[in-house]
PDB file of N, CA and C in Angstrom:
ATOM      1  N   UNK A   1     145.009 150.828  43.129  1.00  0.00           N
ATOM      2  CA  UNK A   1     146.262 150.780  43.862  1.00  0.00           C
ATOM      3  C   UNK A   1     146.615 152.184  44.360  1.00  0.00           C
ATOM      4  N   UNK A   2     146.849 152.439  45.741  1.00  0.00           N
ATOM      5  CA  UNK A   2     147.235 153.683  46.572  1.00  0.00           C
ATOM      6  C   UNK A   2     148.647 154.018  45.571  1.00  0.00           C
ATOM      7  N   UNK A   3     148.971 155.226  45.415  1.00  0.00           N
ATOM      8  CA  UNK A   3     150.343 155.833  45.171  1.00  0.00           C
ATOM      9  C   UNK A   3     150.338 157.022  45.940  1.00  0.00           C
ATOM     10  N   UNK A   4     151.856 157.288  46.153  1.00  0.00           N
ATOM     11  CA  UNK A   4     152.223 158.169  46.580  1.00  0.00           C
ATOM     12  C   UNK A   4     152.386 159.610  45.894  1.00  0.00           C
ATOM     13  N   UNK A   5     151.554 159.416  44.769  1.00  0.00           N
ATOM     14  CA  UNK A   5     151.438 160.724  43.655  1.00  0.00           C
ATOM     15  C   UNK A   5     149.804 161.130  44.692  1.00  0.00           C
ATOM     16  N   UNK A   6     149.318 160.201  44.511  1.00  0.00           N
ATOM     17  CA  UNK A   6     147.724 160.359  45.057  1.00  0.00           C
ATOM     18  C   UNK A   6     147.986 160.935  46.711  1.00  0.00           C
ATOM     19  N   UNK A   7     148.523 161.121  47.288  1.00  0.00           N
ATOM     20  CA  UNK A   7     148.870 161.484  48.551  1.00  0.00           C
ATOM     21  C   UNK A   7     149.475 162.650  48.489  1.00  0.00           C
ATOM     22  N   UNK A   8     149.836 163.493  46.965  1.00  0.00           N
ATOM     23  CA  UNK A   8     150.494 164.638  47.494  1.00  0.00           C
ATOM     24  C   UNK A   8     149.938 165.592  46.222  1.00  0.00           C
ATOM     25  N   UNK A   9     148.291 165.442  46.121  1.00  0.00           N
ATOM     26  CA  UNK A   9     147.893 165.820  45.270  1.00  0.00           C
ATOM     27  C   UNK A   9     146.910 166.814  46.388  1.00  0.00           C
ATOM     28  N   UNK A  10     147.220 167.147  47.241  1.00  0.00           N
ATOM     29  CA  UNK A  10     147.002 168.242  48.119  1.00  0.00           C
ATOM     30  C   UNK A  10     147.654 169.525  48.588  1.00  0.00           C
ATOM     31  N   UNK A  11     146.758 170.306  49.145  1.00  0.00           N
ATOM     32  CA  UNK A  11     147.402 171.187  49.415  1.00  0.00           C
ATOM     33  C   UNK A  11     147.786 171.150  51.180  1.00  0.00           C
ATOM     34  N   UNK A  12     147.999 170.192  51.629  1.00  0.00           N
ATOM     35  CA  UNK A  12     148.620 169.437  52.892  1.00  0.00           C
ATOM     36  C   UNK A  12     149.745 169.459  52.774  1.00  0.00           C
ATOM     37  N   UNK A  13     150.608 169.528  53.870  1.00  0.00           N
ATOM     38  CA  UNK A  13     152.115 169.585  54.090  1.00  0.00           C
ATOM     39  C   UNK A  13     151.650 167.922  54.572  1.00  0.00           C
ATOM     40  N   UNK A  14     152.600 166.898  53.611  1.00  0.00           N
ATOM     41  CA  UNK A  14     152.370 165.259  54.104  1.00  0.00           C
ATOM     42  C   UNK A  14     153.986 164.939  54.503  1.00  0.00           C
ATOM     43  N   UNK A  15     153.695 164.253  55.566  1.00  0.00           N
ATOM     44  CA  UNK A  15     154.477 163.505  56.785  1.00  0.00           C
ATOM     45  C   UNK A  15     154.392 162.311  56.332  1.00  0.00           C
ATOM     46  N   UNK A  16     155.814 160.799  55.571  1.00  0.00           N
ATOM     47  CA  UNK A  16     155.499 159.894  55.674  1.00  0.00           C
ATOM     48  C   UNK A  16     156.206 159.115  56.610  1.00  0.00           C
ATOM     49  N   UNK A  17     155.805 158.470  57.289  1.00  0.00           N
ATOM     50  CA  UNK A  17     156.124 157.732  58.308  1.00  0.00           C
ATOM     51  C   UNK A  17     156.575 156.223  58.148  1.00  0.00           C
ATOM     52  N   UNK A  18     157.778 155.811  58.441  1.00  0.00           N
ATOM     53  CA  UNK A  18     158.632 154.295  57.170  1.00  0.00           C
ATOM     54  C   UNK A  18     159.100 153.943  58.876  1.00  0.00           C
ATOM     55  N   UNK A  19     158.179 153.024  58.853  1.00  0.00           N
ATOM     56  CA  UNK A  19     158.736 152.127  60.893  1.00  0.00           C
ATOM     57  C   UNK A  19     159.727 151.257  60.475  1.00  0.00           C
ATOM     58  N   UNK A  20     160.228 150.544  59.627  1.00  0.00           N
ATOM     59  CA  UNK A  20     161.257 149.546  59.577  1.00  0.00           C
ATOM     60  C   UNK A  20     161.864 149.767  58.675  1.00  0.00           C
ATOM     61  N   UNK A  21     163.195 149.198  58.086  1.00  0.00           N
ATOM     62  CA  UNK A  21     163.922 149.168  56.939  1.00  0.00           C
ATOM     63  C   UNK A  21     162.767 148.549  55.553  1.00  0.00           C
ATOM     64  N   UNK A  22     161.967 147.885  55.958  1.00  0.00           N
ATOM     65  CA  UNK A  22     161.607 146.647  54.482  1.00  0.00           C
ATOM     66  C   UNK A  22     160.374 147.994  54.190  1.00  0.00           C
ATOM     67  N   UNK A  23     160.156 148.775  55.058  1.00  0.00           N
ATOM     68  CA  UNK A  23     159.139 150.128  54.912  1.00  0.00           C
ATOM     69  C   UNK A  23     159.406 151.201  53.813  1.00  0.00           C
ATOM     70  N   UNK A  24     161.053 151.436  54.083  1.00  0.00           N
ATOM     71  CA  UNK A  24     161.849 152.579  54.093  1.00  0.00           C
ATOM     72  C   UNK A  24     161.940 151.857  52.650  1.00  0.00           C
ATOM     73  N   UNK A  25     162.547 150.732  52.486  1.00  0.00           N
ATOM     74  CA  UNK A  25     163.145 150.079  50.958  1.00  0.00           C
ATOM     75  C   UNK A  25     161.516 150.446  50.287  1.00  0.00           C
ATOM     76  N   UNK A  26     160.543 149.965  50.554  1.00  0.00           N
ATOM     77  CA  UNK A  26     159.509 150.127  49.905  1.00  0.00           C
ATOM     78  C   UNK A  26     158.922 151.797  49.476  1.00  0.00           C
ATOM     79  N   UNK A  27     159.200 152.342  50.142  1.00  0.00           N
ATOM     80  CA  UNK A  27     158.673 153.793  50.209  1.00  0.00           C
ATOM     81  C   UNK A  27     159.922 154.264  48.923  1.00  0.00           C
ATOM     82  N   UNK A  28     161.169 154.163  48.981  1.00  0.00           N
ATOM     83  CA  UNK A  28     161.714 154.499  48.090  1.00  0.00           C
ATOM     84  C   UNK A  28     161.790 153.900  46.278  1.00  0.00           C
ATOM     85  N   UNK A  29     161.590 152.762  46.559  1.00  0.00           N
ATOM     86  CA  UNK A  29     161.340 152.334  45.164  1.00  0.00           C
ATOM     87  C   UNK A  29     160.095 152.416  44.784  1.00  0.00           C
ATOM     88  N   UNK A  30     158.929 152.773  45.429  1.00  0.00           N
ATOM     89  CA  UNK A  30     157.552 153.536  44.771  1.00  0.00           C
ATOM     90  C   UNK A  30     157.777 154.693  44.316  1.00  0.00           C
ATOM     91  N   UNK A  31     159.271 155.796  45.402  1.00  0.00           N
ATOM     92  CA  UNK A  31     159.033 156.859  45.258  1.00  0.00           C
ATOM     93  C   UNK A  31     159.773 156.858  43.469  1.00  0.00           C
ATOM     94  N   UNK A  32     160.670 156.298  43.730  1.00  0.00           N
ATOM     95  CA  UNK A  32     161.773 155.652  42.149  1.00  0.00           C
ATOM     96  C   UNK A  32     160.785 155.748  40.992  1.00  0.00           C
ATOM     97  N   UNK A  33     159.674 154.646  40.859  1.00  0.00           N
ATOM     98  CA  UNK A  33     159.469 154.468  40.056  1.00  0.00           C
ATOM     99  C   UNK A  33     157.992 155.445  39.621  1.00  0.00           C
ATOM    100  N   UNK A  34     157.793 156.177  40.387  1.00  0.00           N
ATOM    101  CA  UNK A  34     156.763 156.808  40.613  1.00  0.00           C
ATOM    102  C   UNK A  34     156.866 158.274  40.079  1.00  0.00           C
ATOM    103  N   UNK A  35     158.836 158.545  39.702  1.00  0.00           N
ATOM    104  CA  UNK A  35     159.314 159.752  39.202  1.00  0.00           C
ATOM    105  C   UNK A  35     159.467 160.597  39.847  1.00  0.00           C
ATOM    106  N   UNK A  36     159.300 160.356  41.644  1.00  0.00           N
ATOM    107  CA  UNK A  36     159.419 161.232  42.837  1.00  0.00           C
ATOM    108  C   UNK A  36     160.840 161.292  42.955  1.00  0.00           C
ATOM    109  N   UNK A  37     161.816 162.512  42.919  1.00  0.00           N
ATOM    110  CA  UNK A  37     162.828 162.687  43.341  1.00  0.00           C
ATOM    111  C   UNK A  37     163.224 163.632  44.352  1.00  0.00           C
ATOM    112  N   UNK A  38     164.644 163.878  44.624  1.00  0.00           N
ATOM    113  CA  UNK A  38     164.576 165.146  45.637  1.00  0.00           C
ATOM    114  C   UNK A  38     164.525 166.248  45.345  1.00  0.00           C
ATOM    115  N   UNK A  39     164.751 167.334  45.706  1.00  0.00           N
ATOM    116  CA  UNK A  39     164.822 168.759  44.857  1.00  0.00           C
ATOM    117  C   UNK A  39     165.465 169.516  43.944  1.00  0.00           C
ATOM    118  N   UNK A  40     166.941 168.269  44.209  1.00  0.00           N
ATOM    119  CA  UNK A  40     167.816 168.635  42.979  1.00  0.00           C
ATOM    120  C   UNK A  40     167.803 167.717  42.139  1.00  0.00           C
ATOM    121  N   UNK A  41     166.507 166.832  42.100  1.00  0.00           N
ATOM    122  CA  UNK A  41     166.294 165.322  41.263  1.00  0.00           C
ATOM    123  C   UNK A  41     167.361 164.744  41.039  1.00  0.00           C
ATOM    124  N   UNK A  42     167.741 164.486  42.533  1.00  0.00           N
ATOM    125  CA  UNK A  42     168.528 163.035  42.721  1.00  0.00           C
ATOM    126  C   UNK A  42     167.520 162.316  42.641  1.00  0.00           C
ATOM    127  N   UNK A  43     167.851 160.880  41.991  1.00  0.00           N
ATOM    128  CA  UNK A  43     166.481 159.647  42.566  1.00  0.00           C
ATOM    129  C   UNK A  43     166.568 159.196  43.894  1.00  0.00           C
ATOM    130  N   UNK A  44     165.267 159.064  44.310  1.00  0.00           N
ATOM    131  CA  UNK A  44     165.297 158.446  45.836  1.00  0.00           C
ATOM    132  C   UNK A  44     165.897 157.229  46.388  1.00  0.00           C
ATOM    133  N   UNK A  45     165.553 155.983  45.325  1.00  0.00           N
ATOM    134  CA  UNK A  45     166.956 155.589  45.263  1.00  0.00           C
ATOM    135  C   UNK A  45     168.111 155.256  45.359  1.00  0.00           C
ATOM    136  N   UNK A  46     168.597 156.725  45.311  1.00  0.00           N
ATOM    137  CA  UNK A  46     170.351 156.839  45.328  1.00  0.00           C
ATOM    138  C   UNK A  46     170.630 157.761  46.973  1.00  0.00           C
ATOM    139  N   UNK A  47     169.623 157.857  47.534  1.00  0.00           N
ATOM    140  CA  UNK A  47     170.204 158.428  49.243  1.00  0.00           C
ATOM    141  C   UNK A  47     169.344 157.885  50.201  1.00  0.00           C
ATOM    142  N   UNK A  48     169.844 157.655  51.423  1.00  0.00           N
ATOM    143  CA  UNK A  48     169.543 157.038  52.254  1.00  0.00           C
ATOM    144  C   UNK A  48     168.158 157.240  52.833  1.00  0.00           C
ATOM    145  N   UNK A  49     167.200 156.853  53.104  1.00  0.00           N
ATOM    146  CA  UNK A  49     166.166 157.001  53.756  1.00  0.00           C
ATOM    147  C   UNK A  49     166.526 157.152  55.356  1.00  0.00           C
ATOM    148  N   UNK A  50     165.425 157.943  55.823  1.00  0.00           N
ATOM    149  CA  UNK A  50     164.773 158.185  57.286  1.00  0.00           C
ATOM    150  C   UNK A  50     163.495 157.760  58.064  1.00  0.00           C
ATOM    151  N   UNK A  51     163.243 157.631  58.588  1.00  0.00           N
ATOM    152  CA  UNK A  51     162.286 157.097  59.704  1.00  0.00           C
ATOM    153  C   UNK A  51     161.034 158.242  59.223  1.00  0.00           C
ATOM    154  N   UNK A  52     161.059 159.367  58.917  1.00  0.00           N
ATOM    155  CA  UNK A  52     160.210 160.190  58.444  1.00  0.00           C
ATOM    156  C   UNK A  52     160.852 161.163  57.480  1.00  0.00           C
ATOM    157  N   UNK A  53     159.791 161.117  56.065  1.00  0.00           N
ATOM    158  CA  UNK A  53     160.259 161.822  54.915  1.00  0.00           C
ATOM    159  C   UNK A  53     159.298 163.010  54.878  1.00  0.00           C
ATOM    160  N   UNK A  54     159.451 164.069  54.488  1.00  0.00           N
ATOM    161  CA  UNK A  54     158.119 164.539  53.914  1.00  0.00           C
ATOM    162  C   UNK A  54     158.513 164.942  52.560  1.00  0.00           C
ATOM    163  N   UNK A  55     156.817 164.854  51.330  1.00  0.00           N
ATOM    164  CA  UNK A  55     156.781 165.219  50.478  1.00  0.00           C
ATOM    165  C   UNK A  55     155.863 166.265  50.071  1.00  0.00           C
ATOM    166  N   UNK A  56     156.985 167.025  49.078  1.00  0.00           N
ATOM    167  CA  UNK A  56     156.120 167.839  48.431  1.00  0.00           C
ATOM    168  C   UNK A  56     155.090 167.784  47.750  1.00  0.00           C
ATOM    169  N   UNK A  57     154.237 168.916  47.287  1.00  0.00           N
ATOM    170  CA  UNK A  57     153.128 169.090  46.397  1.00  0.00           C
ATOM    171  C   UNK A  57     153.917 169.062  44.780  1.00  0.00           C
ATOM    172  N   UNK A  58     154.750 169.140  44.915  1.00  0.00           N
ATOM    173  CA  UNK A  58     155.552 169.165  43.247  1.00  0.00           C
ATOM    174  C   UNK A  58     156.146 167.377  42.925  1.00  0.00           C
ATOM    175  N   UNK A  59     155.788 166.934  43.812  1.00  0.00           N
ATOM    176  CA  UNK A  59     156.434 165.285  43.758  1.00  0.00           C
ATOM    177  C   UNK A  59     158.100 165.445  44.109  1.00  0.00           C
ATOM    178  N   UNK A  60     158.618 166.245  45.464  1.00  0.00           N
ATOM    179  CA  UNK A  60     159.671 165.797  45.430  1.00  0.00           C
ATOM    180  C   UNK A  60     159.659 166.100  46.907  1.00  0.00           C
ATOM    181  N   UNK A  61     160.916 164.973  47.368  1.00  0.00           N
ATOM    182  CA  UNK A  61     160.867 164.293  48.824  1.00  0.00           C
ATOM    183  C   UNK A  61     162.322 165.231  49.273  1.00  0.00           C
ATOM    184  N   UNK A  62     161.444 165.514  50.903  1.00  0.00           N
ATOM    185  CA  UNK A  62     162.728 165.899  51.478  1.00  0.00           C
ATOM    186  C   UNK A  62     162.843 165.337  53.104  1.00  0.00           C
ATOM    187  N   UNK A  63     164.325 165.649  53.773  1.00  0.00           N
ATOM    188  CA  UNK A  63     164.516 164.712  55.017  1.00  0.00           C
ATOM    189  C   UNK A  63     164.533 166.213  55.701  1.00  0.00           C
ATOM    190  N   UNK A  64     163.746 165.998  56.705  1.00  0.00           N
ATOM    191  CA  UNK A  64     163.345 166.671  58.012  1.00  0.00           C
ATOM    192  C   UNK A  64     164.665 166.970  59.013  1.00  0.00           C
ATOM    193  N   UNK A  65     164.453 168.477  59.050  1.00  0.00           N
ATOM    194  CA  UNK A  65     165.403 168.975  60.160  1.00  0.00           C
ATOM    195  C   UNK A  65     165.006 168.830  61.287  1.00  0.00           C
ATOM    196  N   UNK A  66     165.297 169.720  62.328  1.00  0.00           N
ATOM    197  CA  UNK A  66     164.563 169.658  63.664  1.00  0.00           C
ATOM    198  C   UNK A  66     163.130 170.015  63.807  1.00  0.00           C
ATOM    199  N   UNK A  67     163.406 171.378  62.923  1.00  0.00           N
ATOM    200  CA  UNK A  67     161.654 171.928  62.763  1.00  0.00           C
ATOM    201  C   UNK A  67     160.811 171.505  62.428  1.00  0.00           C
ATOM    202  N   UNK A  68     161.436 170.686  61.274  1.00  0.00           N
ATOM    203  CA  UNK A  68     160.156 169.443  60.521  1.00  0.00           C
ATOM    204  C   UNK A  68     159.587 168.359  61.479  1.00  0.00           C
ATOM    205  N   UNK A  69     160.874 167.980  62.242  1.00  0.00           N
ATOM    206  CA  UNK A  69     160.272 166.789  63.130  1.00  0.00           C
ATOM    207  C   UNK A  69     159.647 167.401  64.370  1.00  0.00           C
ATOM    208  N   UNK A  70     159.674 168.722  64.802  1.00  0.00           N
ATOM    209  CA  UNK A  70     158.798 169.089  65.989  1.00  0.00           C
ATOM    210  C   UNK A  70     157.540 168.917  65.386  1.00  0.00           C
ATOM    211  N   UNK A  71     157.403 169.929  63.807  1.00  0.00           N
ATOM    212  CA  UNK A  71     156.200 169.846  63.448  1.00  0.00           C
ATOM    213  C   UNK A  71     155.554 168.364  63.335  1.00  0.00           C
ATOM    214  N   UNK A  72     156.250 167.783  62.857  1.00  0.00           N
ATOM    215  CA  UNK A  72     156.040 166.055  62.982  1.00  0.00           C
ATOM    216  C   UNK A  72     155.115 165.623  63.969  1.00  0.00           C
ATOM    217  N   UNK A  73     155.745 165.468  64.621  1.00  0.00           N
ATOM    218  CA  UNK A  73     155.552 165.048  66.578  1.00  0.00           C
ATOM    219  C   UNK A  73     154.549 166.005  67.221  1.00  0.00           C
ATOM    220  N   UNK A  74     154.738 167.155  67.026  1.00  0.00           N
ATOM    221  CA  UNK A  74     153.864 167.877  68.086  1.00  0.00           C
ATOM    222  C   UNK A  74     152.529 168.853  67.413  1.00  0.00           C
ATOM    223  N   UNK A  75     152.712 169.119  66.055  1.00  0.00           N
ATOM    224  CA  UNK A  75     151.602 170.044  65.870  1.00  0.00           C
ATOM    225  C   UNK A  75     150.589 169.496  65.138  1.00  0.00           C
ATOM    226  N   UNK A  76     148.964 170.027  65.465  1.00  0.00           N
ATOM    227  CA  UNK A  76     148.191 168.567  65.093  1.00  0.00           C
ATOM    228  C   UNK A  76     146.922 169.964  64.123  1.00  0.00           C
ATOM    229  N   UNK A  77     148.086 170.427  63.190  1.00  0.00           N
ATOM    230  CA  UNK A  77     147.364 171.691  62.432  1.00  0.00           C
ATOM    231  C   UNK A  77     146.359 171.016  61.106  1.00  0.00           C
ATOM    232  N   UNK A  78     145.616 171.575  60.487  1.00  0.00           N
ATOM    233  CA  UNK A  78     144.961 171.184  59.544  1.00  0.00           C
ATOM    234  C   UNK A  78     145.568 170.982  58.330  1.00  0.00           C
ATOM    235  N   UNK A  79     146.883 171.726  58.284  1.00  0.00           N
ATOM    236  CA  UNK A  79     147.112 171.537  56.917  1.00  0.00           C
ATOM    237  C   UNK A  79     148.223 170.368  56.663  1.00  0.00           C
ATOM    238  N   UNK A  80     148.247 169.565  58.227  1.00  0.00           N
ATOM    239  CA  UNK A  80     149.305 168.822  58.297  1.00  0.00           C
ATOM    240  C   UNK A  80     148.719 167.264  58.202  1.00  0.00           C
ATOM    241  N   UNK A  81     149.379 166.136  57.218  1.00  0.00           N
ATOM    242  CA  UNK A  81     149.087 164.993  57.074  1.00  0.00           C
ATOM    243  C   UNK A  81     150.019 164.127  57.440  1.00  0.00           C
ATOM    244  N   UNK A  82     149.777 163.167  58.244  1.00  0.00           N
ATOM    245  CA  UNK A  82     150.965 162.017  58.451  1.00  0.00           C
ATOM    246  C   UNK A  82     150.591 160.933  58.343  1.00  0.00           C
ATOM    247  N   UNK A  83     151.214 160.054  57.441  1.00  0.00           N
ATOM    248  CA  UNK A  83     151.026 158.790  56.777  1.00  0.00           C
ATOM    249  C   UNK A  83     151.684 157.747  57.218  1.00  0.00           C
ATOM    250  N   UNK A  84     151.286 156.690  57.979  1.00  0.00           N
ATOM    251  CA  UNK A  84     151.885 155.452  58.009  1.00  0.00           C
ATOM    252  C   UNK A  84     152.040 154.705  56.604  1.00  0.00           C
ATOM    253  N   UNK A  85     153.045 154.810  56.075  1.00  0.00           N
ATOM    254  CA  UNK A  85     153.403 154.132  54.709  1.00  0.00           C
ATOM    255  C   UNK A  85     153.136 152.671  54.720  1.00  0.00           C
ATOM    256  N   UNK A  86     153.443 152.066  55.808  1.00  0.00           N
ATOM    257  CA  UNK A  86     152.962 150.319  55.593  1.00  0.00           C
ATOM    258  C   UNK A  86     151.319 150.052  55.800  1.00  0.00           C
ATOM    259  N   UNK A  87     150.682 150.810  56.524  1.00  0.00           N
ATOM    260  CA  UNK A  87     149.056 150.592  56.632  1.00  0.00           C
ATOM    261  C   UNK A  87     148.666 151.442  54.882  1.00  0.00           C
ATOM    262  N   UNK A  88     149.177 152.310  54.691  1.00  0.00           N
ATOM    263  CA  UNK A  88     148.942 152.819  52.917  1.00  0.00           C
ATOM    264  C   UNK A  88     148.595 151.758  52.226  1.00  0.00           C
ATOM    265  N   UNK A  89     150.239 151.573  52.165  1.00  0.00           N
ATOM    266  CA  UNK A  89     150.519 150.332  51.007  1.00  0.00           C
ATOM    267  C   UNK A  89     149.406 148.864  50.992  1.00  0.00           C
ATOM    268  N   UNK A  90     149.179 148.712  52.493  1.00  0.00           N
ATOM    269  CA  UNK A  90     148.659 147.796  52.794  1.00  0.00           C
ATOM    270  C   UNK A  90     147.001 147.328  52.774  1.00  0.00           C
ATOM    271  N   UNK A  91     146.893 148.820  52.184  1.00  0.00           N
ATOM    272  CA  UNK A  91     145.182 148.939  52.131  1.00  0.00           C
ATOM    273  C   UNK A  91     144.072 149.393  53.467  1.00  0.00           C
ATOM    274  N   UNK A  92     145.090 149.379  54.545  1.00  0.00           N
ATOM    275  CA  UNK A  92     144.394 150.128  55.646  1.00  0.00           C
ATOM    276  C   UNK A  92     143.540 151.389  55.557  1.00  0.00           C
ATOM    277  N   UNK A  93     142.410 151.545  56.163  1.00  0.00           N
ATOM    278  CA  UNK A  93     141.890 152.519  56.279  1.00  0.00           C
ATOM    279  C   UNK A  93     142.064 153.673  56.838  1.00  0.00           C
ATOM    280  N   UNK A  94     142.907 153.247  58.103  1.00  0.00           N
ATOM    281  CA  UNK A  94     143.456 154.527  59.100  1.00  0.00           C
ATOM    282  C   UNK A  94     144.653 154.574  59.056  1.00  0.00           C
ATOM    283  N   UNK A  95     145.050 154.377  57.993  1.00  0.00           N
ATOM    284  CA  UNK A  95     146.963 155.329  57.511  1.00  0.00           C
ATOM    285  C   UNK A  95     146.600 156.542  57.937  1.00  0.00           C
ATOM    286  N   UNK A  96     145.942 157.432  58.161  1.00  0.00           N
ATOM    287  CA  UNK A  96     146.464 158.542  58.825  1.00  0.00           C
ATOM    288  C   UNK A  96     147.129 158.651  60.365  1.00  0.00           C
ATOM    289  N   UNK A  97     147.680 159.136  60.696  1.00  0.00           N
ATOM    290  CA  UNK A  97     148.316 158.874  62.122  1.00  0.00           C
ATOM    291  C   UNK A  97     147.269 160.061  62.570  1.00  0.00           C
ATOM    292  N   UNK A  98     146.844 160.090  63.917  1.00  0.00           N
ATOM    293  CA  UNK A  98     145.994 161.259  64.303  1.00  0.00           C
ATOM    294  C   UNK A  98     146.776 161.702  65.949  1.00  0.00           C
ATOM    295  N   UNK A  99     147.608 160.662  66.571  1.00  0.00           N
ATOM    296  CA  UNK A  99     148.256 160.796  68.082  1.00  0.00           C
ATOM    297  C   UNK A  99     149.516 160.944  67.539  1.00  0.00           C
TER     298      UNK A  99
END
């Protein structure tokens, strides 16, 4: 089974990518039970999700400013990973986003 511990067991800056609400609900109660919190370990949980999260290498999730989402969208660097969370979960092979 994919987790989201296994995805940030790099030294990659990871981009996750949550296209719908039933995405976003899912991404957070993996992140819940998975012991992923935010930086001041709130549980994920307890604040609202975004359309794109990124997580840390320490297991904790944060919501993207502007800079994060340029880097998001526009820079296609090596140390950068972006994850479609429903092809993950889903067993897809090409959860990575590459466009």
């Amino acid at each position: 089974m994919r987790t989201i511990n296994n995805l940030i067991r790099t030294e990659k800056k990871v981009y996750i990518f949550l296209k719908d609400k039933a995405t976003r609900y899912r991404f957070m109660s993996d992140a819940d039970r998975e012991g992923i919190t935010y930086g001041d370990n709130v549980k994920a949980t307890d604040r609202p999700v975004d359309d794109v999260m990124a997580l840390q290498s320490d297991g904790t999730i944060c919501f993207l400013g502007w800079a994060g989402r340029v880097c998001y969208h526009y820079a296609h660097q090596n140390n950068i990973i972006r994850v479609d969370y429903e092809k993950y979960i889903n067993g897809d092979v090409d959860y990575i986003i590459t466009k």
